[in-house]
PDB file of N, CA and C in Angstrom:
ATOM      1  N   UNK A   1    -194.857-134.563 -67.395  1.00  0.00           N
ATOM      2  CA  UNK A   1    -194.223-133.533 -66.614  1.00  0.00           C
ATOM      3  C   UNK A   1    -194.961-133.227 -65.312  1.00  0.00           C
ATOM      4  N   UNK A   2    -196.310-133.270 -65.509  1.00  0.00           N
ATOM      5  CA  UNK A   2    -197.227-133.334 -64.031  1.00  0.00           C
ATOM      6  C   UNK A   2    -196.148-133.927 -63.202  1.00  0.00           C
ATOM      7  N   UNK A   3    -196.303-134.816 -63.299  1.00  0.00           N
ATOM      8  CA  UNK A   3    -195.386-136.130 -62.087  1.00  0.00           C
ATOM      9  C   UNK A   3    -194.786-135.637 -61.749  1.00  0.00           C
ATOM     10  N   UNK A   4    -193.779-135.083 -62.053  1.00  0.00           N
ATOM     11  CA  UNK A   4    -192.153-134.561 -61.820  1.00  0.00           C
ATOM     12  C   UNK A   4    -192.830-133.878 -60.718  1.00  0.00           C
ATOM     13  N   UNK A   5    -191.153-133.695 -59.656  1.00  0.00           N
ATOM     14  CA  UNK A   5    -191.025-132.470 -58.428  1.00  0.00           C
ATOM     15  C   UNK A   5    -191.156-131.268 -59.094  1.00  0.00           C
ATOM     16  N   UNK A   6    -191.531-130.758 -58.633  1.00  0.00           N
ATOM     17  CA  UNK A   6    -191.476-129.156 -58.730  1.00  0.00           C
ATOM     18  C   UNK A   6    -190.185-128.267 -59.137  1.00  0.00           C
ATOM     19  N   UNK A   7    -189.010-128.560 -58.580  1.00  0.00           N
ATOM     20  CA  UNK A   7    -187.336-128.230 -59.182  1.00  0.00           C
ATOM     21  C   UNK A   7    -187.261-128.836 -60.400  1.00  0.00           C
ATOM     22  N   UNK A   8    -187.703-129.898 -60.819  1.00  0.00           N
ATOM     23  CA  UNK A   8    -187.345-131.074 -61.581  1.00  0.00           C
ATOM     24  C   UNK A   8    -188.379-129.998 -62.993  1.00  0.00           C
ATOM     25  N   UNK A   9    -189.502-130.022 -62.504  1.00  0.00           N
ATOM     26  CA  UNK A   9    -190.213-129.215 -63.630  1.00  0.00           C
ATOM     27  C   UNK A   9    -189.720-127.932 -64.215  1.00  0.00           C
ATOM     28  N   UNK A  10    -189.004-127.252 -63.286  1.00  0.00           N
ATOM     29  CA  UNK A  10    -188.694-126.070 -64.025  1.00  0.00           C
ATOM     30  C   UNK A  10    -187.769-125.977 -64.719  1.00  0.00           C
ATOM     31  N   UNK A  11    -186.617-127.206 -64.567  1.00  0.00           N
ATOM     32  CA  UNK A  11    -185.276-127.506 -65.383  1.00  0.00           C
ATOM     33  C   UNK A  11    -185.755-127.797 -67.138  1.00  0.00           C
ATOM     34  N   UNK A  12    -186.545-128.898 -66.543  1.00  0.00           N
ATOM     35  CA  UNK A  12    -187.421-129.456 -67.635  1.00  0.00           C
ATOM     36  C   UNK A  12    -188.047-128.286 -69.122  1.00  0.00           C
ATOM     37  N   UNK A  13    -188.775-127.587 -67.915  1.00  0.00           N
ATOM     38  CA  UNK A  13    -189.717-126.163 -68.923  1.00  0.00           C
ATOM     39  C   UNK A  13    -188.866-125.439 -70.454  1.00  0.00           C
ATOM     40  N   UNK A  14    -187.796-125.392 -69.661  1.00  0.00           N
ATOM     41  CA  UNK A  14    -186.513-124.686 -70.210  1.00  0.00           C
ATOM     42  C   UNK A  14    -186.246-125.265 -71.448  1.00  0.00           C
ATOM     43  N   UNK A  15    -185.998-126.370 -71.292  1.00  0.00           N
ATOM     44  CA  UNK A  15    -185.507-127.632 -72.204  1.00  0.00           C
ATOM     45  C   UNK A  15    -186.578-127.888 -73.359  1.00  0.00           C
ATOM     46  N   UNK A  16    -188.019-128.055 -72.978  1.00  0.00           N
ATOM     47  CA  UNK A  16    -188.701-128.100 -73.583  1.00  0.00           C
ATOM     48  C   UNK A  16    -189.101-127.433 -74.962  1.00  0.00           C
ATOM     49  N   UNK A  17    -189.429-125.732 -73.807  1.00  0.00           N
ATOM     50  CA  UNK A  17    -189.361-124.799 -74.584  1.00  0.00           C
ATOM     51  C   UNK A  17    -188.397-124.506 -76.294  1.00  0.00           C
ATOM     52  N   UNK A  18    -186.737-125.020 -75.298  1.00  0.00           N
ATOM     53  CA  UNK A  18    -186.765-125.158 -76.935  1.00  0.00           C
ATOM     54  C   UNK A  18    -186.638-126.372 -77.782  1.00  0.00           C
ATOM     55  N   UNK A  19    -187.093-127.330 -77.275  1.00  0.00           N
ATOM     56  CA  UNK A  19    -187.611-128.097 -78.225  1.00  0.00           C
ATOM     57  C   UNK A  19    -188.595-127.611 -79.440  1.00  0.00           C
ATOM     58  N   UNK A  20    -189.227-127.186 -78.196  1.00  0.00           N
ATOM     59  CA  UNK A  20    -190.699-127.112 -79.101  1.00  0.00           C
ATOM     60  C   UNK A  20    -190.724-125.537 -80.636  1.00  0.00           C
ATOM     61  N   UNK A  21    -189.528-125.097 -80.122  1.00  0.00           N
ATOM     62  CA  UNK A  21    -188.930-123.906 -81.287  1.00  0.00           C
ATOM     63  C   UNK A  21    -188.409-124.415 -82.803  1.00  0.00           C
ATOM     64  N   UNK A  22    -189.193-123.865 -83.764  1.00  0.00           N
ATOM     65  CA  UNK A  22    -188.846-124.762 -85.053  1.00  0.00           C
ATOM     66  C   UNK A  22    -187.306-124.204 -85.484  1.00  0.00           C
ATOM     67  N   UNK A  23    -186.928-122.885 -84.865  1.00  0.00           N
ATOM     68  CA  UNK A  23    -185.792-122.892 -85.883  1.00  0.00           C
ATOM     69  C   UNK A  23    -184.275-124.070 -85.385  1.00  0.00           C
ATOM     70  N   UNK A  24    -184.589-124.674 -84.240  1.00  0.00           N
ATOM     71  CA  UNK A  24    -183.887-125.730 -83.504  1.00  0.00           C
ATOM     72  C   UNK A  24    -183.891-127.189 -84.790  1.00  0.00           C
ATOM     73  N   UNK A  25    -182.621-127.144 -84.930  1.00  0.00           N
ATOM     74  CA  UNK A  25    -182.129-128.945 -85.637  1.00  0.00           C
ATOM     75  C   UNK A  25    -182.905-129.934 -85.168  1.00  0.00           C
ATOM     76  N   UNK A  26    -183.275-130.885 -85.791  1.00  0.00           N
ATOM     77  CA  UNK A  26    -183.222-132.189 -85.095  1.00  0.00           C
ATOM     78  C   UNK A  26    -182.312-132.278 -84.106  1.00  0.00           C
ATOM     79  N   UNK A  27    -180.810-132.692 -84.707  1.00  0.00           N
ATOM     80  CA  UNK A  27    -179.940-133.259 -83.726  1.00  0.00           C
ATOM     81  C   UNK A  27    -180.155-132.335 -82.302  1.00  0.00           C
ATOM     82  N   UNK A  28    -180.027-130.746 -82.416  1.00  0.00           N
ATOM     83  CA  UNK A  28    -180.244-130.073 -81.341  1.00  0.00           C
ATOM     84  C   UNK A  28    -181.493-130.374 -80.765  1.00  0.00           C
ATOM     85  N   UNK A  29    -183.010-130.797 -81.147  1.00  0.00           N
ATOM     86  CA  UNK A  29    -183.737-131.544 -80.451  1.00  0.00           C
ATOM     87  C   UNK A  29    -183.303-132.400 -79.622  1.00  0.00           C
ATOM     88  N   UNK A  30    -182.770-133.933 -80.096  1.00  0.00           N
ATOM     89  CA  UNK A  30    -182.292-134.786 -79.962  1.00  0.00           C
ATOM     90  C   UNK A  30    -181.263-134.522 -78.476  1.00  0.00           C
ATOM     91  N   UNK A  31    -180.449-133.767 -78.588  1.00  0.00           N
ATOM     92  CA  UNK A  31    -179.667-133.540 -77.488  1.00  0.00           C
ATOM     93  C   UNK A  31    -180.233-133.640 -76.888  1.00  0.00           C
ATOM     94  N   UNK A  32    -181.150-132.008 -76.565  1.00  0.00           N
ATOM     95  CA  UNK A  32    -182.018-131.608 -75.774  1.00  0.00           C
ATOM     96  C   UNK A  32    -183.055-132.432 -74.902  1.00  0.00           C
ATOM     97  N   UNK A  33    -183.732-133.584 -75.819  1.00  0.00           N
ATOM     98  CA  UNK A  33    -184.141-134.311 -75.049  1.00  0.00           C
ATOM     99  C   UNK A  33    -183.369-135.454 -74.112  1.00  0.00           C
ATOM    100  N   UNK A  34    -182.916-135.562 -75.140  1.00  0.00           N
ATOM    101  CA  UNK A  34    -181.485-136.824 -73.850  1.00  0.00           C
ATOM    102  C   UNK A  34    -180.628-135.969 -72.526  1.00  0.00           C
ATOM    103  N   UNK A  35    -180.785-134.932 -72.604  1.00  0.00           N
ATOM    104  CA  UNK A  35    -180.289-134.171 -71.933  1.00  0.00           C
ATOM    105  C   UNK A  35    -181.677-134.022 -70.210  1.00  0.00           C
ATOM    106  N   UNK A  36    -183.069-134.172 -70.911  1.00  0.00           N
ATOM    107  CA  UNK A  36    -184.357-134.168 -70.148  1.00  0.00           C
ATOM    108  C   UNK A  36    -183.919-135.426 -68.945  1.00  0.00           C
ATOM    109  N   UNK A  37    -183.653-136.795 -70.017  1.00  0.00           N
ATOM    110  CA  UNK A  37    -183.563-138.086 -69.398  1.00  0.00           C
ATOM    111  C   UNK A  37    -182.685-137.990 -68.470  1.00  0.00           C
ATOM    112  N   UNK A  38    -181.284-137.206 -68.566  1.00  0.00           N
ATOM    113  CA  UNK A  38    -180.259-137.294 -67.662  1.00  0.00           C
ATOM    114  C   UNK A  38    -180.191-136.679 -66.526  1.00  0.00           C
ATOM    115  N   UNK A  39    -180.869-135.012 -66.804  1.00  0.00           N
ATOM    116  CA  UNK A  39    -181.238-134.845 -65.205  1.00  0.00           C
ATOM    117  C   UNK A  39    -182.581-135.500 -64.615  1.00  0.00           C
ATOM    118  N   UNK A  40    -183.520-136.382 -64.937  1.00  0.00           N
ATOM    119  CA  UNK A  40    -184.414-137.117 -64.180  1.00  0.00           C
ATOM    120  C   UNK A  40    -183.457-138.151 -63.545  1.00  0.00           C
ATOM    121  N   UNK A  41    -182.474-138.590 -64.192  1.00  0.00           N
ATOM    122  CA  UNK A  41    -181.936-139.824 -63.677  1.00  0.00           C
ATOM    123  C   UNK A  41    -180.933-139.742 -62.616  1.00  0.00           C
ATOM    124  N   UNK A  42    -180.328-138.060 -63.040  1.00  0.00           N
ATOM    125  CA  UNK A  42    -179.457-137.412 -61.956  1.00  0.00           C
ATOM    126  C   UNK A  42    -180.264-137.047 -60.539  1.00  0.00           C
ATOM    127  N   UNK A  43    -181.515-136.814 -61.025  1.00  0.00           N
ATOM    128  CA  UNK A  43    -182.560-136.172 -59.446  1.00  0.00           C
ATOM    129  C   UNK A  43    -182.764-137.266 -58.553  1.00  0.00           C
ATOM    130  N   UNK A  44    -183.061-138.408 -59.797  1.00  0.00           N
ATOM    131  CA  UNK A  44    -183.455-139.491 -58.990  1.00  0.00           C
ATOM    132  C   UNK A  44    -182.525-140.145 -58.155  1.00  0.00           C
ATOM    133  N   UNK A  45    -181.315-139.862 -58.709  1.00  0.00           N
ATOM    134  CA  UNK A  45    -180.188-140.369 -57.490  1.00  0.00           C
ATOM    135  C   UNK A  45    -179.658-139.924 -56.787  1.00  0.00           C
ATOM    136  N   UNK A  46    -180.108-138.613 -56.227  1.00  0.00           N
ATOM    137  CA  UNK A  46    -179.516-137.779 -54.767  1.00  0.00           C
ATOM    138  C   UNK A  46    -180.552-137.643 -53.991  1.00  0.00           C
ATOM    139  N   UNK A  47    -180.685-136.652 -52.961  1.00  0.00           N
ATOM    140  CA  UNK A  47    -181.143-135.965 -52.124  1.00  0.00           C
ATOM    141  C   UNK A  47    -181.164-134.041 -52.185  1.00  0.00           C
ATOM    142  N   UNK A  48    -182.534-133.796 -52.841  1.00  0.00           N
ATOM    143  CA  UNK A  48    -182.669-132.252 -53.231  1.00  0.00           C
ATOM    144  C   UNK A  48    -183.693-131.483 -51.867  1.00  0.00           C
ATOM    145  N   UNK A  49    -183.135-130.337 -51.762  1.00  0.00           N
ATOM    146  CA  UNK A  49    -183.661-129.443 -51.053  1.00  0.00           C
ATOM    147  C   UNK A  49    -184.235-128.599 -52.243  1.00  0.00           C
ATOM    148  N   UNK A  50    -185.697-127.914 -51.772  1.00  0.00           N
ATOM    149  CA  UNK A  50    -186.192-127.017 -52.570  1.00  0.00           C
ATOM    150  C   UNK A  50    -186.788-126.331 -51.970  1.00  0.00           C
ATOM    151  N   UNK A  51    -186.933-124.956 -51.727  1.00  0.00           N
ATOM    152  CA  UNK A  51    -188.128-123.997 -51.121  1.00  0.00           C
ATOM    153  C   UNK A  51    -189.085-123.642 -52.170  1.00  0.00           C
ATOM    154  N   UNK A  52    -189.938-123.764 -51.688  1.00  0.00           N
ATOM    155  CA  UNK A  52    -191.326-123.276 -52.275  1.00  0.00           C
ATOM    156  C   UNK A  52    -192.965-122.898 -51.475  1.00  0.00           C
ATOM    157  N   UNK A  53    -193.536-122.597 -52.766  1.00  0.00           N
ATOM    158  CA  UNK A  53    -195.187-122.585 -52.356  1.00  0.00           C
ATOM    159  C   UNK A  53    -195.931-123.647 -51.872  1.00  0.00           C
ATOM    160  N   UNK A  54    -196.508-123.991 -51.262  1.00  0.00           N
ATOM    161  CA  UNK A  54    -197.969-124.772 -50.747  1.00  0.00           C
ATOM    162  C   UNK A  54    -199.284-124.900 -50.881  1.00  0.00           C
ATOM    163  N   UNK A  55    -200.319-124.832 -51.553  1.00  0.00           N
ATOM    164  CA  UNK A  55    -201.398-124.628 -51.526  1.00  0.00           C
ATOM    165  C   UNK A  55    -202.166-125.040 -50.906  1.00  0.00           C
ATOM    166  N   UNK A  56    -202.830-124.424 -49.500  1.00  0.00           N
ATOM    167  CA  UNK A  56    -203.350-125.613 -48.168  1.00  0.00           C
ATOM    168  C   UNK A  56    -204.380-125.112 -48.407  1.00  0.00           C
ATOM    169  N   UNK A  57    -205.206-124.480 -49.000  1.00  0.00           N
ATOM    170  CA  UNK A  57    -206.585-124.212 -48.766  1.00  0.00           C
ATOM    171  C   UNK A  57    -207.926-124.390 -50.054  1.00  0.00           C
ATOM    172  N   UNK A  58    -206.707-124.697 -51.324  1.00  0.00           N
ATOM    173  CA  UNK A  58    -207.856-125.210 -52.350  1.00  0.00           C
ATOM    174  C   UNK A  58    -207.528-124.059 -53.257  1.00  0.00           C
ATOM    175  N   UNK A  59    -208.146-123.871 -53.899  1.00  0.00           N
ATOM    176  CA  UNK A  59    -208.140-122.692 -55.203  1.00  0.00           C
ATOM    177  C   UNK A  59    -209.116-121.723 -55.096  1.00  0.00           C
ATOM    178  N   UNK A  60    -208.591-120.741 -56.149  1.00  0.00           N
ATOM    179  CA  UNK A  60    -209.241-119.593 -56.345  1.00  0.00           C
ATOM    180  C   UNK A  60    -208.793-118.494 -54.881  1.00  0.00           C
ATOM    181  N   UNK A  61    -209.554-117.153 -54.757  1.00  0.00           N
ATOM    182  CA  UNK A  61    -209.286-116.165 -53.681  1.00  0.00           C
ATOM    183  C   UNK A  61    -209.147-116.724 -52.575  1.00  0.00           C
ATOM    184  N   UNK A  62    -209.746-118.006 -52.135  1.00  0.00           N
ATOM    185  CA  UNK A  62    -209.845-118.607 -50.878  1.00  0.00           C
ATOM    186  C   UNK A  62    -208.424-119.409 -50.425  1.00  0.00           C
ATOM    187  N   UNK A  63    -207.244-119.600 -51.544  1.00  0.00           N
ATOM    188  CA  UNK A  63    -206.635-120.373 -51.553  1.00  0.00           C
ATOM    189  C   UNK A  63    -205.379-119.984 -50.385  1.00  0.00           C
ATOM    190  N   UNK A  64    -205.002-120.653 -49.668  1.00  0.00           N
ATOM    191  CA  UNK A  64    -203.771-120.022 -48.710  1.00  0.00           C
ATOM    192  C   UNK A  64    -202.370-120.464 -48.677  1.00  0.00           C
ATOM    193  N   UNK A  65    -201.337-119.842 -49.859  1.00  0.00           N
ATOM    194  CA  UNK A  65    -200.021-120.393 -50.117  1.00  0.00           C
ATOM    195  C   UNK A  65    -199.185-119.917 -48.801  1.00  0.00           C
ATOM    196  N   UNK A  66    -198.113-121.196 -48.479  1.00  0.00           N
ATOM    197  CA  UNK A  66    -197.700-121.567 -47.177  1.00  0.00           C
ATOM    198  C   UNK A  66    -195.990-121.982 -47.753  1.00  0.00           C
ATOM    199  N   UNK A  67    -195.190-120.455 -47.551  1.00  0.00           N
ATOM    200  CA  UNK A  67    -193.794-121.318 -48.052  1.00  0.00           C
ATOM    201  C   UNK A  67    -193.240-122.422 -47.484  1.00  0.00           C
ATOM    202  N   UNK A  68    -192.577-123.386 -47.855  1.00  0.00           N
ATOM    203  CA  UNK A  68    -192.376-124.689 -47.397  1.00  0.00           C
ATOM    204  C   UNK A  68    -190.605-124.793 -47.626  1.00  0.00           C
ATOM    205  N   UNK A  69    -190.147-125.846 -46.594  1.00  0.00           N
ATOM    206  CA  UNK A  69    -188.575-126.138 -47.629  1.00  0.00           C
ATOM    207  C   UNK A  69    -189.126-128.018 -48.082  1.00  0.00           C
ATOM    208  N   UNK A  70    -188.880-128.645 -49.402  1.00  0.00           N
ATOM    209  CA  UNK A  70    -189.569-129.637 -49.624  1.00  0.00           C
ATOM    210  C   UNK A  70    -188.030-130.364 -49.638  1.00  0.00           C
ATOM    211  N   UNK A  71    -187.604-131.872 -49.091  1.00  0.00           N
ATOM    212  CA  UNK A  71    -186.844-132.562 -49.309  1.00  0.00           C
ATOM    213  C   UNK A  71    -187.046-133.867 -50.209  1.00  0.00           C
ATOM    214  N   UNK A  72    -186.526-133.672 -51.359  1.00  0.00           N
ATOM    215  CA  UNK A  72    -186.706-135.108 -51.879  1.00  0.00           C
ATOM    216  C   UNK A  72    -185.914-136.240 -52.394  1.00  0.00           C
ATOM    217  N   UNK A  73    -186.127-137.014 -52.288  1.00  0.00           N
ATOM    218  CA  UNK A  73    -185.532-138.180 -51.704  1.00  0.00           C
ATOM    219  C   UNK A  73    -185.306-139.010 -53.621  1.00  0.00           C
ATOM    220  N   UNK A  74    -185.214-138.356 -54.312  1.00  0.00           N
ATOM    221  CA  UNK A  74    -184.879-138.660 -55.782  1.00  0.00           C
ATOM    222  C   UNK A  74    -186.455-138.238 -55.973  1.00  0.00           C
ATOM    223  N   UNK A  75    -186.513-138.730 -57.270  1.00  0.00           N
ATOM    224  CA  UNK A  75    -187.812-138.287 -58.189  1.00  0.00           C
ATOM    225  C   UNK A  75    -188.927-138.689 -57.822  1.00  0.00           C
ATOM    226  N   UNK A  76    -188.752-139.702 -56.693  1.00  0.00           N
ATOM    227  CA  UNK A  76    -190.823-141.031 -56.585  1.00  0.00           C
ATOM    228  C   UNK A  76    -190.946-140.300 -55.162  1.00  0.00           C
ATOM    229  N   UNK A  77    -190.205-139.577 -54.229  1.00  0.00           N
ATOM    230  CA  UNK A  77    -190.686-139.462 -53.216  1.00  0.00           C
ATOM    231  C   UNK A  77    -190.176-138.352 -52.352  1.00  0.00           C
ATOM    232  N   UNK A  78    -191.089-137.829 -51.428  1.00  0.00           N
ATOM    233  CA  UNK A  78    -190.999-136.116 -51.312  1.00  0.00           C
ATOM    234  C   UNK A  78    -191.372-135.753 -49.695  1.00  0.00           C
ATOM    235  N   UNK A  79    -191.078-135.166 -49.087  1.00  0.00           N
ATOM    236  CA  UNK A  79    -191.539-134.606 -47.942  1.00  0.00           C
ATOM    237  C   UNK A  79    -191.637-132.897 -47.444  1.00  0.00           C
ATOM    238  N   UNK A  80    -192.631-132.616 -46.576  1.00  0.00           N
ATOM    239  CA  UNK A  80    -192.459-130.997 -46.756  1.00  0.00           C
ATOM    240  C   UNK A  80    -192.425-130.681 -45.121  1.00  0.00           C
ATOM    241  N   UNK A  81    -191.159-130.062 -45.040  1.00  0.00           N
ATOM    242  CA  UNK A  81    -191.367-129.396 -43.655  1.00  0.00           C
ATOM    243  C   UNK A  81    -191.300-127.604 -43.862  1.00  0.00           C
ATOM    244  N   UNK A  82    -191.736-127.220 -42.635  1.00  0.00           N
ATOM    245  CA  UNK A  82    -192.199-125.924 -42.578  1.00  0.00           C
ATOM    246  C   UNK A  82    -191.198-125.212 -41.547  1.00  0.00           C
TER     247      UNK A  82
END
C-alpha cells in the first residue's frame, strides 16, 4: 500500500479496514479484495487529479506542508504542480 498514490490509498484503507473485521464472511472478504484489484486497475488507466499535502522540509516541528494539486498519470507515475 506504501506504493500506491495517495487517492489510491485512501480508497484502499476503507476496503481494508473491513477486511481485516472478523465479523465479515469470507466470500465478503473475497469481494472486497477483488474489488482492491479493480480500482488499482481502474486508476491505472486514466488520468486523476488530487489536491493535497507536501512535505518539503523533512519531519517533526521543522516540517513545512505545502498544498499541492498532484496529476497522475495511472498508478506508476505522478507529477505535482503548485
Amino acid at each position: 500500500m506504501p506504493r500506491l498514490p495517495p487517492p489510491l490509498q485512501t480508497e484502499w484503507q476503507t476496503q481494508i479496514d473491513f477486511v481485516a473485521e472478523d465479523a465479515a464472511s469470507n466470500s465478503e472478504k473475497l469481494e472486497r479484495m477483488l474489488t482492491l484489484f479493480k480500482m488499482a486497475e481502474e486508476f491505472d488507466s486514466r488520468i486523476a487529479l488530487h489536491r493535497g499535502e507536501l512535505n518539503i522540509d523533512g519531519e517533526g516541528q521543522n516540517s513545512l506542508l505545502v498544498q499541492v494539486n498532484q496529476i497522475y498519470l495511472g498508478g506508476g507515475a505522478g507529477m505535482v504542480c503548485q
